[in-house]
Protein backbone atom coordinates (compact mmCIF):
# COMPACT_ATOMS: atom_id res chain seq x y z
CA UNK A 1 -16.87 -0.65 43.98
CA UNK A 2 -17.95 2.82 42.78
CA UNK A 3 -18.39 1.11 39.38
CA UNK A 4 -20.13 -1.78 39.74
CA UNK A 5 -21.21 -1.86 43.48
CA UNK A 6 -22.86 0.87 44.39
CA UNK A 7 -24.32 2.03 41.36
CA UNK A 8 -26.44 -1.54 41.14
CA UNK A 9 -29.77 -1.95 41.92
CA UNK A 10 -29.55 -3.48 45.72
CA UNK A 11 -27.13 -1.12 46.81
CA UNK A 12 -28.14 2.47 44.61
CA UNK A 13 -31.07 2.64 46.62
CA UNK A 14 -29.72 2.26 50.06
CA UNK A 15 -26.90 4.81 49.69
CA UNK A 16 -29.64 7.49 49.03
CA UNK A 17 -29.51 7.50 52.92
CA UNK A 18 -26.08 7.84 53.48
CA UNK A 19 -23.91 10.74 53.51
CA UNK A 20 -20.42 9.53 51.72
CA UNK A 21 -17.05 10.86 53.79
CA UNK A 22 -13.71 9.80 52.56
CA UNK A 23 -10.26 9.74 54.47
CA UNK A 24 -7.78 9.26 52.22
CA UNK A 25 -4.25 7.91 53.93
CA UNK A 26 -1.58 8.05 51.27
CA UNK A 27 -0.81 11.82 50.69
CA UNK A 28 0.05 14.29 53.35
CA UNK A 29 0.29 14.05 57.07
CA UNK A 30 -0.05 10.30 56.22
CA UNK A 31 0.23 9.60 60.20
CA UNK A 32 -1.81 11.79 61.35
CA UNK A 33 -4.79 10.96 59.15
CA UNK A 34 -3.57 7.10 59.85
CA UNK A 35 -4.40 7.72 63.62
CA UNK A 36 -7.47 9.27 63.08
CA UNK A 37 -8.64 6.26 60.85
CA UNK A 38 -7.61 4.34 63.55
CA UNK A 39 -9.82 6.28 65.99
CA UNK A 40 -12.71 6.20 64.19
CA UNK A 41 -13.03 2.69 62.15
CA UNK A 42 -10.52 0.90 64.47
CA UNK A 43 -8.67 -0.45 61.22
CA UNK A 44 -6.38 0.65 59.13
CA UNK A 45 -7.97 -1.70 56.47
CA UNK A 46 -8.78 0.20 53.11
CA UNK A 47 -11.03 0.51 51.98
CA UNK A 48 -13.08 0.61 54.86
CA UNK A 49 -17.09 1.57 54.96
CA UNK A 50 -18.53 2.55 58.65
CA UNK A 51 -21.47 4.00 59.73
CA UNK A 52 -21.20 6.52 62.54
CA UNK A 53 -23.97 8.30 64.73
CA UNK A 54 -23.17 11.68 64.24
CA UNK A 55 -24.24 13.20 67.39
CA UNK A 56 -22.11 10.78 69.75
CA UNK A 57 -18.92 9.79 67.04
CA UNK A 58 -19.75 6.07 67.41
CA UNK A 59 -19.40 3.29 65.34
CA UNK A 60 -22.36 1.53 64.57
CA UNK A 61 -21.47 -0.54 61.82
CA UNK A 62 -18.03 -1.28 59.80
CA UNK A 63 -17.10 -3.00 56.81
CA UNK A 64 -13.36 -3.65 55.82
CA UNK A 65 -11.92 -4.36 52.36
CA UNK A 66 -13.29 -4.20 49.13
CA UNK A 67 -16.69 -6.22 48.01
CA UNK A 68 -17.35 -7.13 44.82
CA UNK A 69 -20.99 -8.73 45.39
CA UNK A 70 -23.88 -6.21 45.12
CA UNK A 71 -25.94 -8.07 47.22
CA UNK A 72 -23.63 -8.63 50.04
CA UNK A 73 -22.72 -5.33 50.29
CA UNK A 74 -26.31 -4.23 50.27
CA UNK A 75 -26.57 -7.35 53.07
CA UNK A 76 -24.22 -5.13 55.07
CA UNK A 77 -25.81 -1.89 54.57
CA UNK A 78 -29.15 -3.46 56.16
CA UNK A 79 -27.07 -4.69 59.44
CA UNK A 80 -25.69 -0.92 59.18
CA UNK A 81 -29.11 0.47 58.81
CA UNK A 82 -30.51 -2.26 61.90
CA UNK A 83 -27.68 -0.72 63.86
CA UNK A 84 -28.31 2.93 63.41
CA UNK A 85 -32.31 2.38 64.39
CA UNK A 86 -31.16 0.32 67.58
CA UNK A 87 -29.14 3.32 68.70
């Protein structure tokens, strides 16, 4: 995805507005990051994309697994961005 996703046209654009976080779950303390990906994407799915308010911790938006299709990955980050200015 960081390839050919998000550097395309429909998506480039729309990640301008996001601030990019990454848990990664396969090196130390593998169960305790586990949990915490648990807590705050409620899946242990990787990868996983979510959108979180930042003053309250909650989950606005989430997208599991990998996409290879630009536009439906940009599709998502619209519902994302719908969620975060319904908040």
């Amino acid at each position: 995805m960081e390839e050919d996703v998000f550097p395309a046209p429909a998506v480039a654009g729309k990640l301008t507005r996001t601030i990019e976080a990454r848990i990664h779950n396969d090196g130390a303390n593998q169960d305790e990051v586990r949990a915490w990906q648990a807590e705050l994407l409620h899946t242990f799915a990787t990868p996983s994309y979510g959108l979180i308010d930042p003053k309250t911790g909650a989950l606005l938006a989430k997208h599991e697994g990998p996409e290879f299709d630009a536009d439906a990955f940009a599709a998502w980050l619209d519902e994302a961005d719908a969620a975060w200015k319904a908040r």
